[in-house]
Protein backbone atom coordinates (compact mmCIF):
# COMPACT_ATOMS: atom_id res chain seq x y z
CA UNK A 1 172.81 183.70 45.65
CA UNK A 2 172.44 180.17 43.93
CA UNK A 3 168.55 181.12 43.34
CA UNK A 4 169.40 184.22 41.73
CA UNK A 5 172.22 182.37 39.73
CA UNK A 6 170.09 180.09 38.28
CA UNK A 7 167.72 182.23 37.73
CA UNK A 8 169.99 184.26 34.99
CA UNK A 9 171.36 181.17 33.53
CA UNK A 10 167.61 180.51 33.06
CA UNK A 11 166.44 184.33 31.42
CA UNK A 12 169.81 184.36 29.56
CA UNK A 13 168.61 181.09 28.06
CA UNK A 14 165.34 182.22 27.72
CA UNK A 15 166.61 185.43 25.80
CA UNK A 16 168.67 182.78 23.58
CA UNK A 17 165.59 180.68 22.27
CA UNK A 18 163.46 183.40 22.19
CA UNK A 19 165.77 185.43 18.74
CA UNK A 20 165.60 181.90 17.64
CA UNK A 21 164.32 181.82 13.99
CA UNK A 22 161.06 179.53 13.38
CA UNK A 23 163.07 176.86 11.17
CA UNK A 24 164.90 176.01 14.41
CA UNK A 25 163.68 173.94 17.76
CA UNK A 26 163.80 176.43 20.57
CA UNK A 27 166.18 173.79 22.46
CA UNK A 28 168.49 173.59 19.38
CA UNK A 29 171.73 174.98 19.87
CA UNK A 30 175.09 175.87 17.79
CA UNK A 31 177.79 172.58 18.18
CA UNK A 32 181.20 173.75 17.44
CA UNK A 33 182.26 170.44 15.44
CA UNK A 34 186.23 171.45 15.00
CA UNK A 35 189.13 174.21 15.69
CA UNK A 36 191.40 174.42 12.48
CA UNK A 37 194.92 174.30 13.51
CA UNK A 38 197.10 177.06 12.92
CA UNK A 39 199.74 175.60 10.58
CA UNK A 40 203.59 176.68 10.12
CA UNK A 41 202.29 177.90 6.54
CA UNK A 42 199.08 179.31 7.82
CA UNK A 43 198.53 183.34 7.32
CA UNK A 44 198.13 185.11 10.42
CA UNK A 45 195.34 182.77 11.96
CA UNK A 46 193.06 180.27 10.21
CA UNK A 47 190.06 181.83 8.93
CA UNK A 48 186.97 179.11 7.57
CA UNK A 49 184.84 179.96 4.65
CA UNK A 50 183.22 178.80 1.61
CA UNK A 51 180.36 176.18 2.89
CA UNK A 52 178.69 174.03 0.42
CA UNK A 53 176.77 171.01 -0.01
CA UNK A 54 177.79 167.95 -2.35
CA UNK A 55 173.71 167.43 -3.56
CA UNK A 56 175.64 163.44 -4.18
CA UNK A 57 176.50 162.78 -0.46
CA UNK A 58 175.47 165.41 1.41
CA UNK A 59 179.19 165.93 2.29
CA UNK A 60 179.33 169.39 3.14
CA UNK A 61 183.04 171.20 1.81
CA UNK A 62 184.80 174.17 2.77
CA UNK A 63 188.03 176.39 2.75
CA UNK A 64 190.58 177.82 5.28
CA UNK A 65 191.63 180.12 3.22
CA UNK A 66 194.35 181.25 5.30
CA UNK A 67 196.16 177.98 5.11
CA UNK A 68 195.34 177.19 1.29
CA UNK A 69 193.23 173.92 2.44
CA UNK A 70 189.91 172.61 1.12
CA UNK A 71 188.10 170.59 3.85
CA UNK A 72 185.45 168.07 3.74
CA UNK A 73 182.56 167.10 6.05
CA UNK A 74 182.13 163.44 5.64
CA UNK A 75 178.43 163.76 7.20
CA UNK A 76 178.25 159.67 7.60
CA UNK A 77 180.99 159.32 10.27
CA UNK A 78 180.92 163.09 10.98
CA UNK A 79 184.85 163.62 10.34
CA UNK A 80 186.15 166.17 8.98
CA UNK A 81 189.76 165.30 6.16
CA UNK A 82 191.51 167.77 4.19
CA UNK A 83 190.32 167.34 0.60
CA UNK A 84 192.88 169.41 -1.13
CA UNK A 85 196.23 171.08 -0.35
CA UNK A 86 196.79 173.56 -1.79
CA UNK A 87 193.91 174.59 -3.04
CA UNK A 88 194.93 178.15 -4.75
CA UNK A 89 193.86 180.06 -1.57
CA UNK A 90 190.03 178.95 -2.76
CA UNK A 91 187.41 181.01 -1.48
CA UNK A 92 184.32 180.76 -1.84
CA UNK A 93 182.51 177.49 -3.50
CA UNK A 94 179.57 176.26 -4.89
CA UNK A 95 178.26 172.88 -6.59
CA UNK A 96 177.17 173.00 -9.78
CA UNK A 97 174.29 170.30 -11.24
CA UNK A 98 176.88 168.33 -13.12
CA UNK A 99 177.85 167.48 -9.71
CA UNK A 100 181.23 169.48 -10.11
CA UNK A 101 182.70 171.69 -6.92
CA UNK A 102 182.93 175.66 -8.47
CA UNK A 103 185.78 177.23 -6.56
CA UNK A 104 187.37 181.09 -6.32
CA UNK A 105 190.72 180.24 -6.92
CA UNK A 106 191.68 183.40 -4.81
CA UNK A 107 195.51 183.24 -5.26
CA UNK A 108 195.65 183.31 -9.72
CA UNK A 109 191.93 185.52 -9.66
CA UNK A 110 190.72 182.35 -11.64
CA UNK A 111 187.72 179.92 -10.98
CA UNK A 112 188.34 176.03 -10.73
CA UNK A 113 186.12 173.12 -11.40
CA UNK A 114 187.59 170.48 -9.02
CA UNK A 115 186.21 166.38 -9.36
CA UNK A 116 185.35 164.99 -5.85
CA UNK A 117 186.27 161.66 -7.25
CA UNK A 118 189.16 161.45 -9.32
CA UNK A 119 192.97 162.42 -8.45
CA UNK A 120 195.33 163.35 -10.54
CA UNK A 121 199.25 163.29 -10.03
CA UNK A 122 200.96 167.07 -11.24
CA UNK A 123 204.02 168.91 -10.26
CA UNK A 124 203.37 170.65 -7.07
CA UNK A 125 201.76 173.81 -7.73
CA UNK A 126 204.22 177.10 -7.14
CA UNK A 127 203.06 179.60 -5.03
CA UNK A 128 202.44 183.16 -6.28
CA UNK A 129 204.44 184.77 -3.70
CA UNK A 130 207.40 182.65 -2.41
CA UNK A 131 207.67 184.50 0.90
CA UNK A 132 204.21 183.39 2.27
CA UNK A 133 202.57 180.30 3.41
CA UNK A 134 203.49 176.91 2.09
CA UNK A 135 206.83 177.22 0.42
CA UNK A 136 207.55 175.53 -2.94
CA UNK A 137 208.20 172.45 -2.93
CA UNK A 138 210.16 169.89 -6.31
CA UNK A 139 208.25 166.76 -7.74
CA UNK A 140 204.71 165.90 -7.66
CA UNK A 141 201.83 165.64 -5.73
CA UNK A 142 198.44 164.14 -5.95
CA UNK A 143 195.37 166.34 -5.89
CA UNK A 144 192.24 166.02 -6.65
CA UNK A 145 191.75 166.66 -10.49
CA UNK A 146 190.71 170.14 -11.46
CA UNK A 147 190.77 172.47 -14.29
CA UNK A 148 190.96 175.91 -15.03
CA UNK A 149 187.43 177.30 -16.03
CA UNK A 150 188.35 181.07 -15.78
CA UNK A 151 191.85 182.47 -16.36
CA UNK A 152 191.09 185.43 -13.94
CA UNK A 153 191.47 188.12 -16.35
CA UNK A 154 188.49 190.51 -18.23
CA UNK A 155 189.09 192.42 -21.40
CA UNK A 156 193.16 191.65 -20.97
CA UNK A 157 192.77 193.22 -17.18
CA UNK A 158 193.19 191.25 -14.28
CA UNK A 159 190.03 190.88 -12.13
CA UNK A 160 190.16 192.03 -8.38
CA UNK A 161 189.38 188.69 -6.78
CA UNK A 162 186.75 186.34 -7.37
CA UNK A 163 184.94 185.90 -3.89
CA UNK A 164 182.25 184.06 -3.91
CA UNK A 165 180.47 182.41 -6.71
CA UNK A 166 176.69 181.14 -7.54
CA UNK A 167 175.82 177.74 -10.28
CA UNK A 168 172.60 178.91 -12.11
CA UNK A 169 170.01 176.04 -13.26
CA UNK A 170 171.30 176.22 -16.83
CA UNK A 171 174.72 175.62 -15.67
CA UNK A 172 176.37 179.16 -16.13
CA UNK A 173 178.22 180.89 -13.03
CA UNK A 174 177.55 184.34 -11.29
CA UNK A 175 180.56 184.99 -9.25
CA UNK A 176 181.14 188.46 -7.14
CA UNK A 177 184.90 190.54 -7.62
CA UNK A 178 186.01 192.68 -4.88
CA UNK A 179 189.66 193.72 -4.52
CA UNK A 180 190.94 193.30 -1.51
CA UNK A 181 194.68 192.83 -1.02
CA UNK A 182 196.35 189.68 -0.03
CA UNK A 183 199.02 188.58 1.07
CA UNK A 184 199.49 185.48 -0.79
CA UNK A 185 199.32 187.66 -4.34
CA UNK A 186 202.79 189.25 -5.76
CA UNK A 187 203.70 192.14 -3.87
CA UNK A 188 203.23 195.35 -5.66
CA UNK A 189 199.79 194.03 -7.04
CA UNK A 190 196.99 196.72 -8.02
CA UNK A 191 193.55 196.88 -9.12
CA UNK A 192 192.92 197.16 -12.46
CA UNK A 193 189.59 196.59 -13.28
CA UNK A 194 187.86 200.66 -13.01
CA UNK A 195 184.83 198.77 -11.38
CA UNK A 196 184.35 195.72 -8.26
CA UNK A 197 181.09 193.83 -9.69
CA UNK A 198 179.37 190.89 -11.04
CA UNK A 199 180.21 188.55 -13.75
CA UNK A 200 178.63 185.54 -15.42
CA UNK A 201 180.40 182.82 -17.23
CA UNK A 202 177.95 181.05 -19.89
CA UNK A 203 177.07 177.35 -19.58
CA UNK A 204 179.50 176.33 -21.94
CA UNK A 205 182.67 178.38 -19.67
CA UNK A 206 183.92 179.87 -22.40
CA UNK A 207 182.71 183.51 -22.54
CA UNK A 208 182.97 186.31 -19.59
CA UNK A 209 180.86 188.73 -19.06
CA UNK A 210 180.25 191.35 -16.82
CA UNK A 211 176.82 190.78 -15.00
CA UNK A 212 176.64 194.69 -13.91
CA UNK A 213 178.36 197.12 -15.28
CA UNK A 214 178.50 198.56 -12.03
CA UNK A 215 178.29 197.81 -8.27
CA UNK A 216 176.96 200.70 -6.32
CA UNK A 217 175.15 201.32 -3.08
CA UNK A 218 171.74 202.81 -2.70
CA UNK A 219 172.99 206.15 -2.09
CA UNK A 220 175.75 206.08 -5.37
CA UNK A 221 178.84 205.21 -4.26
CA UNK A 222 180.82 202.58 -5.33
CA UNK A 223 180.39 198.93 -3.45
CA UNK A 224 181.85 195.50 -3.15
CA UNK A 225 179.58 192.83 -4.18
CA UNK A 226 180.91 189.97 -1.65
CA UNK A 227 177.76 187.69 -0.78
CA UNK A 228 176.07 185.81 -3.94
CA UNK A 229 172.75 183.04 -4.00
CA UNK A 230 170.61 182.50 -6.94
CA UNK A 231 167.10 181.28 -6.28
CA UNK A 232 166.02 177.80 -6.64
CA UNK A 233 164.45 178.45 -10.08
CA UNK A 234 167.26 180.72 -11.32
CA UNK A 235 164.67 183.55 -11.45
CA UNK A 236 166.27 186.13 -8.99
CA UNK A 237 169.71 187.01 -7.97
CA UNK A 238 170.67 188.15 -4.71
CA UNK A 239 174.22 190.02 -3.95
CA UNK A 240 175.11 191.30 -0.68
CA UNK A 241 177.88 194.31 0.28
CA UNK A 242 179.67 194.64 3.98
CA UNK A 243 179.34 198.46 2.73
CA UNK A 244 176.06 200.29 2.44
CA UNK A 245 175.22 203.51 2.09
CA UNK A 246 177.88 206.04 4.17
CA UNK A 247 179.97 203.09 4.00
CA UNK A 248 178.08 201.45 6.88
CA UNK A 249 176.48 197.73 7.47
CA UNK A 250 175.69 196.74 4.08
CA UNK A 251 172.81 196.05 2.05
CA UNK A 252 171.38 193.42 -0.19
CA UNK A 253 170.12 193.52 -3.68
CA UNK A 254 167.50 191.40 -6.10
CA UNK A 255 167.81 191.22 -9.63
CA UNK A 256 165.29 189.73 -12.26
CA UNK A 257 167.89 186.69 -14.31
CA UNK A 258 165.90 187.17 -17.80
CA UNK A 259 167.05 185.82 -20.85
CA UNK A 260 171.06 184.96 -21.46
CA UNK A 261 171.52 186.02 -17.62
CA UNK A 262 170.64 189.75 -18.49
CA UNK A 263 170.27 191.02 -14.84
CA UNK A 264 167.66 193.40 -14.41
CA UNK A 265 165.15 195.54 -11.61
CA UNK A 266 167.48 195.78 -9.29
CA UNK A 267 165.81 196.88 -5.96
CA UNK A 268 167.00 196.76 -2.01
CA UNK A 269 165.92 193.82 -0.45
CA UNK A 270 167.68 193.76 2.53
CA UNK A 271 169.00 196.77 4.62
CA UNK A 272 172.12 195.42 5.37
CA UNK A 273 174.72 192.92 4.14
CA UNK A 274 176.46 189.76 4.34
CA UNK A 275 179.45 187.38 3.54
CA UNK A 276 178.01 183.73 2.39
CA UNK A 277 174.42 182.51 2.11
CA UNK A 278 172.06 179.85 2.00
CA UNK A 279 168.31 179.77 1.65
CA UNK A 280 165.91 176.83 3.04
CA UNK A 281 162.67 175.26 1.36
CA UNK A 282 160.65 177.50 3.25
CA UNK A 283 161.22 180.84 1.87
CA UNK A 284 164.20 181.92 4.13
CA UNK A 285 167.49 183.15 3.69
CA UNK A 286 170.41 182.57 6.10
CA UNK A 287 173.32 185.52 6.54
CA UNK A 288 176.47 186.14 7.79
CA UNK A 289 175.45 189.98 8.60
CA UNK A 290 177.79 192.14 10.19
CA UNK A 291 175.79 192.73 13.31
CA UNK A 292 177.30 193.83 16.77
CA UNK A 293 176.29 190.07 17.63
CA UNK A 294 178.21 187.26 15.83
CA UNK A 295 175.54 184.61 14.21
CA UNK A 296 173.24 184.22 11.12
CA UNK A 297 170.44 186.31 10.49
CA UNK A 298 167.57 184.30 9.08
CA UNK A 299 165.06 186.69 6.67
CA UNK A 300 162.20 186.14 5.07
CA UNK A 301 163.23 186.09 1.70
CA UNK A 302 159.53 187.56 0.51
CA UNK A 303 159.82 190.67 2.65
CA UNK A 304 163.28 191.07 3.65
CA UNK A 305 163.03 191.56 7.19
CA UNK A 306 164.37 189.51 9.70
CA UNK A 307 162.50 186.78 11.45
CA UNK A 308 165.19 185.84 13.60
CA UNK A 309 169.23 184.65 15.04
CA UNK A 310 171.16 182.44 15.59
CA UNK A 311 174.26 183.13 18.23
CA UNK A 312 177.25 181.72 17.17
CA UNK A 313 180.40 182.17 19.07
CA UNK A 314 182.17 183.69 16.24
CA UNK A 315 181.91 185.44 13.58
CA UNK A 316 180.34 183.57 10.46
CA UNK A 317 181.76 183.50 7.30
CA UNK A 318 179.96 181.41 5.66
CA UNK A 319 176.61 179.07 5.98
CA UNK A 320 175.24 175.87 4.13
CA UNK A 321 172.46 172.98 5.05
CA UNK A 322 173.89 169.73 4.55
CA UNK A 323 173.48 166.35 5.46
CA UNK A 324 171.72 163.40 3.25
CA UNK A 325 168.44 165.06 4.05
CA UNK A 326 169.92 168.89 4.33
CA UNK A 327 168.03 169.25 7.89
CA UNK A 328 171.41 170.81 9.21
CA UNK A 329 173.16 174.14 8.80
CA UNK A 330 176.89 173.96 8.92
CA UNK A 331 178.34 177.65 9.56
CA UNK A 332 181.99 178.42 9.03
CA UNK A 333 182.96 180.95 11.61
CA UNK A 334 186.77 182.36 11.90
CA UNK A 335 188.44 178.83 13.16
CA UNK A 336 185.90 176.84 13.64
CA UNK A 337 183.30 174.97 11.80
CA UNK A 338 179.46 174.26 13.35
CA UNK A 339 176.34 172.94 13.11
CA UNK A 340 172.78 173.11 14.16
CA UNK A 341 170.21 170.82 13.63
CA UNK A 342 166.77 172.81 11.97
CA UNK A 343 163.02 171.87 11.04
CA UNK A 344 163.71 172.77 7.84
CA UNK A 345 165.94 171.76 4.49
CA UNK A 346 167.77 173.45 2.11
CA UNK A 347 166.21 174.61 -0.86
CA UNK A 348 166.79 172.72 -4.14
CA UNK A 349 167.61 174.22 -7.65
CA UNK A 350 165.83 173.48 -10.29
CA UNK A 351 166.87 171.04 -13.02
């Protein structure tokens, strides 16, 4: 019995390293490096997202959402500190090259540009809906200092819900607009934007536009851009939909960035979608697919097709490399946050 015991433990491990992308050792495996507590304020259960690198530290930052917290990786002493609270129910996040952290203000619809250096002290932000999470609270409270970069509204409409957003070389901001309800957003809330897309805001974050003037799957129906990565050299744009064609897994689609952002050749890349992204410095992109297996797909970003996964023991959210050297991937996954340790790094942007 103990022969044929270890001789699972062996093929099941066996089975793990060999759907083991390239980029990663076939010994490496997924360290779960916290559990977010489920606060009195939290909403339903914590739920981790929004992974991204600050190119300055290598700090890697990131959300749960569900109890209106910004966290941060402090990759020197490997300790993780709540960064900001509350955060506007941010979602997803990016870093843009003035070295500012881009976040989906989820709760006002609006993107923030928060300093990772300076505090501010301000009267403690009301929430939209009294009745859920953190209640209001009188005085002040010091946060880190951010400002309002998009007031969440296109053409006088309110937008659906900025989910996850992309800093282009020349500074400008792709960000994707679902509508799904929440509960932290006045009750009685509908859509009113006709269409979930794409928009850009220019370098200068003062003029909205809308990227697409539709979102739709490969078979014409209409989809919900949630997944969003830019290329190193701002020459492609990839956004990813949990809803393909039939309303099934989700696909993934390349656009040409041309001149002012103009978005154009759209064409499938990938047969199915994902929530966040990341790509490395050797031609590889990193999803949270919605596979009957939790983990990240890794795909070649030249063909599309998948070269190989990594198990994680929940669901992924959201993925980033980070680190001084950005040789690790840190994967938000439901409530927890992990790591593995890869051959590769994350790619750079251009500058």
């Amino acid at each position: 019995m103990r022969s044929q015991f270890l001789t699972c433990l062996l093929a099941l491990a066996h089975s793990a390293a060999a759907q083991l992308p390239p980029t990663v050792d076939s010994n490496a495996r997924v360290t779960k490096l916290a559990t977010l507590p489920r606060e009195s304020y939290t909403v339903d259960q914590p739920f981790t997202e929004g992974a991204t690198r600050d190119p300055a530290t290598g700090d890697v930052y990131f959300v749960d959402q569900n109890s209106n917290k910004i966290l941060k990786w402090t990759v020197a002493t490997n300790q993780l500190s709540v960064f900001m609270h509350p955060a506007g129910y941010s979602n997803g996040m990016t870093f843009d090259k003035a070295g500012k952290l881009i976040a989906c203000a989820d709760e006002r619809n609006q993107l923030w540009e928060i300093s990772t250096n300076v505090t501010k002290s301000i009267p403690y932000p009301q929430p939209l809906n009294p009745n859920v999470g953190d209640r209001g609270r009188s005085g002040n409270i010091v946060l880190p200092e951010y400002s309002v970069i998009m007031d969440g509204k296109y053409n006088g409409k309110q937008l659906g819900g900025p989910n996850d957003v992309w800093a282009m070389p020349d500074n400008s901001l792709y960000f994707t607009d679902p509508f799904w309800s929440r509960k932290w957003w006045a009750n009685g809330r509908r859509a009113e934007q006709e269409v979930n897309t794409v928009y850009r805001l220019s370098p200068d974050r003062k003029t909205l536009t809308r990227a697409l003037p539709n979102f739709l799957t490969s078979d014409g129906r209409a989809g919900s851009p949630n997944g969003i990565i830019g290329s190193p050299d701002g020459k492609t744009l990839y956004v990813a939909a949990f809803q393909g064609p039939g309303n099934g897994g989700g696909e993934t689609y390349a656009y040409d960035v041309g001149a002012n952002g103009v978005l154009s050749n759209r064409r499938r890349w990938a047969q199915f979608g994902s929530d966040g992204m990341t790509m490395d410095n050797q031609g590889n992109m990193y999803m949270c697919a919605p596979v009957s297996q939790s983990g990240i797909t890794v795909v070649s970003i030249a063909t599309g097709q998948k070269v190989g996964f990594i198990p994680v023991p929940e669901q992924p959210a959201n993925v980033a490399f980070g680190g001084v050297d950005q040789s690790t991937l840190y994967i938000t996954a439901k409530t927890g946050f992990y790591s593995i340790p890869t051959k590769v790094k994350g790619a750079h942007l251009v500058k």
